[in-house]
PDB file of N, CA and C in Angstrom:
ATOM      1  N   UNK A   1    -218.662  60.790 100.624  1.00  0.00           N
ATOM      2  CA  UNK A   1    -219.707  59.916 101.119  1.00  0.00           C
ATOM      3  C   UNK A   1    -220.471  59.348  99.920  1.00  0.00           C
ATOM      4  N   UNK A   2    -220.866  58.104 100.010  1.00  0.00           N
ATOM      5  CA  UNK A   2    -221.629  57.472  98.890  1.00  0.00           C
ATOM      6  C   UNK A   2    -223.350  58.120  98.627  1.00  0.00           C
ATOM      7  N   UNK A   3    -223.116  58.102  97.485  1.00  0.00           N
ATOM      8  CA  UNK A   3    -224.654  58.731  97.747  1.00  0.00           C
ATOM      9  C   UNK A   3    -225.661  57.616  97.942  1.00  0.00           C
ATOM     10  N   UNK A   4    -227.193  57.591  97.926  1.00  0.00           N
ATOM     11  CA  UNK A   4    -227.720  56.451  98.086  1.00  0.00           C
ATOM     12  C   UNK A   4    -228.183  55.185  97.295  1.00  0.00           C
ATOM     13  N   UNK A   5    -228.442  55.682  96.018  1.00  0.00           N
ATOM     14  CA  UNK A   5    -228.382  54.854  95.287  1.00  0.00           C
ATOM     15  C   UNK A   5    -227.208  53.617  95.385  1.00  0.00           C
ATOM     16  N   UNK A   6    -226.202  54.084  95.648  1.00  0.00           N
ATOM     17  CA  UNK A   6    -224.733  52.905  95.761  1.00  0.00           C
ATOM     18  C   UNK A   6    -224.875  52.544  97.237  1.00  0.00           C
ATOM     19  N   UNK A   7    -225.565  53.114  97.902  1.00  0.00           N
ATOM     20  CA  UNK A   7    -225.767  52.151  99.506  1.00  0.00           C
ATOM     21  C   UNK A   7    -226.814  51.717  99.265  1.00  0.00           C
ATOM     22  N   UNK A   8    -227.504  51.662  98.923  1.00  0.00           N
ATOM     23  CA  UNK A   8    -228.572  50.741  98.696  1.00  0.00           C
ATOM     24  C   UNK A   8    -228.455  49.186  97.914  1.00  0.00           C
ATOM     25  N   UNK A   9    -227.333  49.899  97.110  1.00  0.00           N
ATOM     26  CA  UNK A   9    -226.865  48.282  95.649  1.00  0.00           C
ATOM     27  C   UNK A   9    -225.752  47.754  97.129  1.00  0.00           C
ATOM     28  N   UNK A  10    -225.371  48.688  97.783  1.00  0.00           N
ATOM     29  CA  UNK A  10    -224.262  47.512  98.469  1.00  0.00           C
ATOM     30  C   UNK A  10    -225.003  46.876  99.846  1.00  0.00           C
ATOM     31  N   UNK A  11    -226.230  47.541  99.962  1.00  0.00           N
ATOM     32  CA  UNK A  11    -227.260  46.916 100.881  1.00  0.00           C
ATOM     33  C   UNK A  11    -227.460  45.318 100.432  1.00  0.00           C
ATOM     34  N   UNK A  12    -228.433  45.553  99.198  1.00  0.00           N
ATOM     35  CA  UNK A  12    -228.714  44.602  98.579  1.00  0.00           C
ATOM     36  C   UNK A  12    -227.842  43.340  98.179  1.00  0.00           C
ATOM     37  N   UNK A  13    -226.007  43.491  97.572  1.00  0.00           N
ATOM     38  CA  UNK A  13    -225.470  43.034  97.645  1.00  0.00           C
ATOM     39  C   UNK A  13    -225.149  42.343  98.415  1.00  0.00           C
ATOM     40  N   UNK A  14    -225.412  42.851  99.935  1.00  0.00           N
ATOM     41  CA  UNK A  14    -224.749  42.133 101.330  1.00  0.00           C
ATOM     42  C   UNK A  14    -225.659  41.105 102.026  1.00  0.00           C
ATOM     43  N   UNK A  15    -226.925  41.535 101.194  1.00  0.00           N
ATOM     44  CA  UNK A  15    -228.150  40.850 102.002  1.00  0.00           C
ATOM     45  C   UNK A  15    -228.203  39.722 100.946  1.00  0.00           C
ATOM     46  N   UNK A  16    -227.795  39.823  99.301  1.00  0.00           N
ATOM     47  CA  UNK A  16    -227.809  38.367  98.791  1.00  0.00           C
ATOM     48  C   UNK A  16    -226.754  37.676  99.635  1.00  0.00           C
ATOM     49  N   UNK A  17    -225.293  38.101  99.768  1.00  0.00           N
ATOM     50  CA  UNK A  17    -224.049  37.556 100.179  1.00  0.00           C
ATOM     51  C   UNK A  17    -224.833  36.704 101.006  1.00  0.00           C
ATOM     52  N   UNK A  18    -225.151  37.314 102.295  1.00  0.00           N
ATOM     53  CA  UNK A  18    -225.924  36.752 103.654  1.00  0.00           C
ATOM     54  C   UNK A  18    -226.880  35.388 103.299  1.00  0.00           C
ATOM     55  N   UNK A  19    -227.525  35.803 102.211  1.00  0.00           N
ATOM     56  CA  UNK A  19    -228.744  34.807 101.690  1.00  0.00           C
ATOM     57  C   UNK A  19    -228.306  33.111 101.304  1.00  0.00           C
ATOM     58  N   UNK A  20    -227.481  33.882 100.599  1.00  0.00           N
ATOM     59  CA  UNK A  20    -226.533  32.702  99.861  1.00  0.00           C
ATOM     60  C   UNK A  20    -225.785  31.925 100.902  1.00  0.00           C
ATOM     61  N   UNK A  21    -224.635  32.606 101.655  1.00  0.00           N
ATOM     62  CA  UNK A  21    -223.962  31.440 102.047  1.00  0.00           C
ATOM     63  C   UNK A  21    -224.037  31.871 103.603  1.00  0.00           C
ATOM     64  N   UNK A  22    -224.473  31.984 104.235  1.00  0.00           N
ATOM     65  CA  UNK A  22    -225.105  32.456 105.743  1.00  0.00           C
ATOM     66  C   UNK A  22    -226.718  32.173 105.807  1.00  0.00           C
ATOM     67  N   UNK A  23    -227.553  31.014 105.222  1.00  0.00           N
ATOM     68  CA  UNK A  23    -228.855  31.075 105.446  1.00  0.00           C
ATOM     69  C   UNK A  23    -229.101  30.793 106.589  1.00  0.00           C
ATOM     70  N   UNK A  24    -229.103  30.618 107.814  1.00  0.00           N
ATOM     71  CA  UNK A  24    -229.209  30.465 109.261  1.00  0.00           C
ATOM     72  C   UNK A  24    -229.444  32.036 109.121  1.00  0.00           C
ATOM     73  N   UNK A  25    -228.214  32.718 109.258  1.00  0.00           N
ATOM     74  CA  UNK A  25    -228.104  34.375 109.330  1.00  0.00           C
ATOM     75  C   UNK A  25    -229.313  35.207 108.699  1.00  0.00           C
ATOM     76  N   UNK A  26    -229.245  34.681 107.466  1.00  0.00           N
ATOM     77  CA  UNK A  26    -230.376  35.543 106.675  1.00  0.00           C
ATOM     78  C   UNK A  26    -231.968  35.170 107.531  1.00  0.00           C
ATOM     79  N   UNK A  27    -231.846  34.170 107.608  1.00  0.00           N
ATOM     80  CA  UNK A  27    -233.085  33.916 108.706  1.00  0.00           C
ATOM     81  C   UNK A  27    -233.725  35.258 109.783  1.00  0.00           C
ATOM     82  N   UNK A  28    -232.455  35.070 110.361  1.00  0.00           N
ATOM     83  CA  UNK A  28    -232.994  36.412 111.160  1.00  0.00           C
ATOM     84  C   UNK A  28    -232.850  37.118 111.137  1.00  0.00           C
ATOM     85  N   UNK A  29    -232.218  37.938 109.694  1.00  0.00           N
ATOM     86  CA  UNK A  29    -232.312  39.539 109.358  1.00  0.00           C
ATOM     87  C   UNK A  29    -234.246  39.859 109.916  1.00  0.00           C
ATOM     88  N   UNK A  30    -234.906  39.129 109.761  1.00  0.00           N
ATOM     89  CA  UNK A  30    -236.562  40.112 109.911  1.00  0.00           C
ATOM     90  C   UNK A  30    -236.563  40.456 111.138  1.00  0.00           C
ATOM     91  N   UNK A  31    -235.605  39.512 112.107  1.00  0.00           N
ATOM     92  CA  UNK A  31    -235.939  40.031 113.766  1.00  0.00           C
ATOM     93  C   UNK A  31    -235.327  41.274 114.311  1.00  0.00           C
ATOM     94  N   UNK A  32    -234.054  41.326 112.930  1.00  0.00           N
ATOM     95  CA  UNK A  32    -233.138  42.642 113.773  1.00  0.00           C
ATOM     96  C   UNK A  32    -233.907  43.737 114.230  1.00  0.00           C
ATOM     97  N   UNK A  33    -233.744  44.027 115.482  1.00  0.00           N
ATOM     98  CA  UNK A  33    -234.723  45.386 115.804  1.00  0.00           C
ATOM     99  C   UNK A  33    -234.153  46.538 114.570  1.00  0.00           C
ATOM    100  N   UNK A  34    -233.133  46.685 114.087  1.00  0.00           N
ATOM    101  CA  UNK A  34    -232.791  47.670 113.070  1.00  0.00           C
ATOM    102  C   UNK A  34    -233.791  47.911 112.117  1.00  0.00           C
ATOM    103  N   UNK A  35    -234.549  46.706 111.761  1.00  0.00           N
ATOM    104  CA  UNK A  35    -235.400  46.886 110.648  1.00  0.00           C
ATOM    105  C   UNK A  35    -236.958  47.222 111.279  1.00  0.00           C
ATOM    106  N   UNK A  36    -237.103  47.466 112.028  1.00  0.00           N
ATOM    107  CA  UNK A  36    -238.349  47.452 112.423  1.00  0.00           C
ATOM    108  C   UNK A  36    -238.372  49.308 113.178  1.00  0.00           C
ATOM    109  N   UNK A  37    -239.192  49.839 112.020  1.00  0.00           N
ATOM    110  CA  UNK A  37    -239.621  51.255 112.469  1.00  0.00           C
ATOM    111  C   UNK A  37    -240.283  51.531 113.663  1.00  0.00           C
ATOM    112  N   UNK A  38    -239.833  53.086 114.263  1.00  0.00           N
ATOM    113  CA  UNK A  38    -240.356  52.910 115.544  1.00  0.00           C
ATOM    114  C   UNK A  38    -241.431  54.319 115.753  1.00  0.00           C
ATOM    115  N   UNK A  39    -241.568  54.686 114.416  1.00  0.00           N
ATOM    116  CA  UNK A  39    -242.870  55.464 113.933  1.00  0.00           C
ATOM    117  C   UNK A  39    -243.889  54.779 112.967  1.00  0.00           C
ATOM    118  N   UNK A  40    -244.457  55.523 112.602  1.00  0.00           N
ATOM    119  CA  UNK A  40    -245.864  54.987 111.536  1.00  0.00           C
ATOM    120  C   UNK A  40    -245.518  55.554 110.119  1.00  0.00           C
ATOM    121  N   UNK A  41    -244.936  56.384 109.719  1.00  0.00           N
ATOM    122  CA  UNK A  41    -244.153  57.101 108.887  1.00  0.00           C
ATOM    123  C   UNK A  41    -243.059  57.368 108.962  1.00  0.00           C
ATOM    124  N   UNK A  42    -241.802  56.278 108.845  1.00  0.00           N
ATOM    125  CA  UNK A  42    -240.484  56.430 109.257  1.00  0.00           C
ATOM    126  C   UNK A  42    -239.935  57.287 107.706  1.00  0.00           C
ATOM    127  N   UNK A  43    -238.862  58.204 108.294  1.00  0.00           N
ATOM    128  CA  UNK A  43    -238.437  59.012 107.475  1.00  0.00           C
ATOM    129  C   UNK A  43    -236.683  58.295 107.062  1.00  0.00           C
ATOM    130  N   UNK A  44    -237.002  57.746 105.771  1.00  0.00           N
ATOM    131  CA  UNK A  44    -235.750  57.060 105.655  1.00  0.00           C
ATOM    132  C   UNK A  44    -234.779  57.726 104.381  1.00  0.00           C
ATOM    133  N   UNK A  45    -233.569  57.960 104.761  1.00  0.00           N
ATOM    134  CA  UNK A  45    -232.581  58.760 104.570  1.00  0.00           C
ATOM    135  C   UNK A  45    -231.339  57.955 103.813  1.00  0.00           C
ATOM    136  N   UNK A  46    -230.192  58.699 103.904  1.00  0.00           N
ATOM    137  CA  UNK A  46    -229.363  58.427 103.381  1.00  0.00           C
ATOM    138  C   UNK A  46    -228.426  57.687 104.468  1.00  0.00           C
ATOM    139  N   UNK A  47    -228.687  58.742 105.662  1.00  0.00           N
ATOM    140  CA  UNK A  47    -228.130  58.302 106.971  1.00  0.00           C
ATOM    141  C   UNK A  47    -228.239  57.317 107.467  1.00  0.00           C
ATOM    142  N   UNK A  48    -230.199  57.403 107.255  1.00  0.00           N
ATOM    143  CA  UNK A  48    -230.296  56.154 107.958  1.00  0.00           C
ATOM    144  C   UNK A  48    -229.799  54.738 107.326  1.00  0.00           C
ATOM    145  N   UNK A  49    -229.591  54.614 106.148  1.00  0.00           N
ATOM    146  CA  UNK A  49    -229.465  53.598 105.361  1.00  0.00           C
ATOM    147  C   UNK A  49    -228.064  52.940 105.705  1.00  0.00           C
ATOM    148  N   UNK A  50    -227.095  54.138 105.136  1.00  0.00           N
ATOM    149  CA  UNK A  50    -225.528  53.817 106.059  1.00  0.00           C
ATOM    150  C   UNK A  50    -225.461  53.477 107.040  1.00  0.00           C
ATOM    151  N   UNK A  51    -226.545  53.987 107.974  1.00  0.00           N
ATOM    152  CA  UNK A  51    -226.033  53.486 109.386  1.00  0.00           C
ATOM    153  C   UNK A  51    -226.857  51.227 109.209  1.00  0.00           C
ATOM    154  N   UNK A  52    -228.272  51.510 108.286  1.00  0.00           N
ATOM    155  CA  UNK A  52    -228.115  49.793 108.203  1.00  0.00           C
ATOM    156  C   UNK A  52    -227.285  48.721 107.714  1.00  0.00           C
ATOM    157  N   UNK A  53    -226.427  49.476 106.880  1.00  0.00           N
ATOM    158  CA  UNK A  53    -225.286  48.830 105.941  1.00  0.00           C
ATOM    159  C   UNK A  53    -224.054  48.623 106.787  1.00  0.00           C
ATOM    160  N   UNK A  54    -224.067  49.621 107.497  1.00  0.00           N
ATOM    161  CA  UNK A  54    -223.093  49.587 108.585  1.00  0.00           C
ATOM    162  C   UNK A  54    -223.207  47.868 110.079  1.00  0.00           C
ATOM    163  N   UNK A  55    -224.889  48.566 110.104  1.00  0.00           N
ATOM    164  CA  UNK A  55    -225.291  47.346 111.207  1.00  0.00           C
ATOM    165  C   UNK A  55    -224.905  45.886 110.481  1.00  0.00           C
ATOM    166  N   UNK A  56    -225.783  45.952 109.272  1.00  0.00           N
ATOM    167  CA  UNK A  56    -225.635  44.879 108.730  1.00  0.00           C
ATOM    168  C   UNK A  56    -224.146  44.054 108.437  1.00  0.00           C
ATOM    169  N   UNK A  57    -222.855  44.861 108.073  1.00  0.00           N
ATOM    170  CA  UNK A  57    -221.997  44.869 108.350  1.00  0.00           C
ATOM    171  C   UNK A  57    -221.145  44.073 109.724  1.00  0.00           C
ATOM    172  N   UNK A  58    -221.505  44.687 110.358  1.00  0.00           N
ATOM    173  CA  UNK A  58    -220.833  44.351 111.734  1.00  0.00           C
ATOM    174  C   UNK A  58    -221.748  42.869 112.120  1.00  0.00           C
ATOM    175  N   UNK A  59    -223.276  42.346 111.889  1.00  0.00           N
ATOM    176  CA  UNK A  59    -223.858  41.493 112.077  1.00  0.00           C
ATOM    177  C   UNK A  59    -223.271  39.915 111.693  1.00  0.00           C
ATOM    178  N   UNK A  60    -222.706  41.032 110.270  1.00  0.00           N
ATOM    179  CA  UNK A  60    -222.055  39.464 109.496  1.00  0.00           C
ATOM    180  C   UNK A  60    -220.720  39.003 110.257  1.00  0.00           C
ATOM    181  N   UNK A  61    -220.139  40.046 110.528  1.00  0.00           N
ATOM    182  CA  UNK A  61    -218.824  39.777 111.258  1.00  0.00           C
ATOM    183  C   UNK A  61    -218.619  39.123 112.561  1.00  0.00           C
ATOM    184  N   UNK A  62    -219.674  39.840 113.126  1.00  0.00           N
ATOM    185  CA  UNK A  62    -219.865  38.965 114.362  1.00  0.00           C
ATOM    186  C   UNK A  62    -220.245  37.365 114.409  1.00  0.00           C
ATOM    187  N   UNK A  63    -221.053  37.142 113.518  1.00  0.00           N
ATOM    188  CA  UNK A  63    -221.511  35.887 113.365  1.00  0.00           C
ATOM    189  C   UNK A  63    -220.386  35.392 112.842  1.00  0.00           C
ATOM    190  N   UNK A  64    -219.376  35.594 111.504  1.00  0.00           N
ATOM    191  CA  UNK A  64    -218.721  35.017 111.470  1.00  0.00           C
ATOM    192  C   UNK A  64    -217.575  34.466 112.387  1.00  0.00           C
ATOM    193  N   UNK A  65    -217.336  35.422 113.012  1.00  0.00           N
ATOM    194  CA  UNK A  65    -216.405  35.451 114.143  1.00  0.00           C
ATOM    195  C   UNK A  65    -216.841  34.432 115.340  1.00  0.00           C
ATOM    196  N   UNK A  66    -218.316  34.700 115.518  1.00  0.00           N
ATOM    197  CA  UNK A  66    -218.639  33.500 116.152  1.00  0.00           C
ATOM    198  C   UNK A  66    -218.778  31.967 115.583  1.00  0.00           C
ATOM    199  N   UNK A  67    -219.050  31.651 114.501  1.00  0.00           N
ATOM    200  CA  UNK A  67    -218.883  30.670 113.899  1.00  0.00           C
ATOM    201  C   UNK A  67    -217.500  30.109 113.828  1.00  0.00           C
ATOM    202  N   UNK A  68    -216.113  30.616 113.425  1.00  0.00           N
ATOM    203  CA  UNK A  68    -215.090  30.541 113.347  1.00  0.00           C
ATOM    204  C   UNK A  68    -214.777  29.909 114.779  1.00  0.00           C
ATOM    205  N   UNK A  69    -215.138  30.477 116.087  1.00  0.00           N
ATOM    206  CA  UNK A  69    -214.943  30.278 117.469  1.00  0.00           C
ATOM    207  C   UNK A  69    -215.298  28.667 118.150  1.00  0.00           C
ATOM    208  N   UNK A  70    -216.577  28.409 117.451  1.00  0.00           N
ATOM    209  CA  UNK A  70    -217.746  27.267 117.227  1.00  0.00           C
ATOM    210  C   UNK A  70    -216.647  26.460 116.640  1.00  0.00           C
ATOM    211  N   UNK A  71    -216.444  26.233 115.325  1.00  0.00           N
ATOM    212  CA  UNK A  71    -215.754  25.117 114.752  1.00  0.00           C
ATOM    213  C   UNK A  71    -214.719  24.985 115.461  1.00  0.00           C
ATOM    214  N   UNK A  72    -213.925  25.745 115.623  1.00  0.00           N
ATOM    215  CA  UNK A  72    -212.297  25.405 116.423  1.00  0.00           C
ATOM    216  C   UNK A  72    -212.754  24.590 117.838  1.00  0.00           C
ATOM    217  N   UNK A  73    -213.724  24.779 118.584  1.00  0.00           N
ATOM    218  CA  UNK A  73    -214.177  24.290 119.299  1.00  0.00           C
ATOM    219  C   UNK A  73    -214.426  22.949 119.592  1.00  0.00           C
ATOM    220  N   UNK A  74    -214.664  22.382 118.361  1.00  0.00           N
ATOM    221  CA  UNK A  74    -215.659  21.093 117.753  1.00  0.00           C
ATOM    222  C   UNK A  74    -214.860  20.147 117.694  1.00  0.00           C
TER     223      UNK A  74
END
């Protein structure tokens, strides 16, 4: 398992990727309920991080996948 320091650089990595050539997308990374704590002192982990890298992950895919769907469409 990665430790966190390297999920965090591939966090960051994914969220420039997103920034750069997905700016629509990056737009609404602030709305994902993922990012929004659901305590006052959220206890953030290693786990939890993988599991955002993970979300974040699957977010891009989907969108791309939907985009891909969109143009063929057009």
């Amino acid at each position: 398992m990665k430790n966190l320091h390297n999920i965090l650089t591939e966090i960051t990595q994914l969220t420039s990727h997103i920034e750069t050539n997905y700016p629509e997308l990056y737009r609404s990374l602030n709305e994902n309920p993922m990012t929004i704590p659901v305590s006052q002192h959220p206890h953030v982990d290693k786990v939890a991080m993988q599991d955002y890298l993970e979300g974040l992950k699957q977010l891009l895919e989907h969108y791309v996948k939907e985009e891909n769907i969109r143009i063929r469409k057009s």
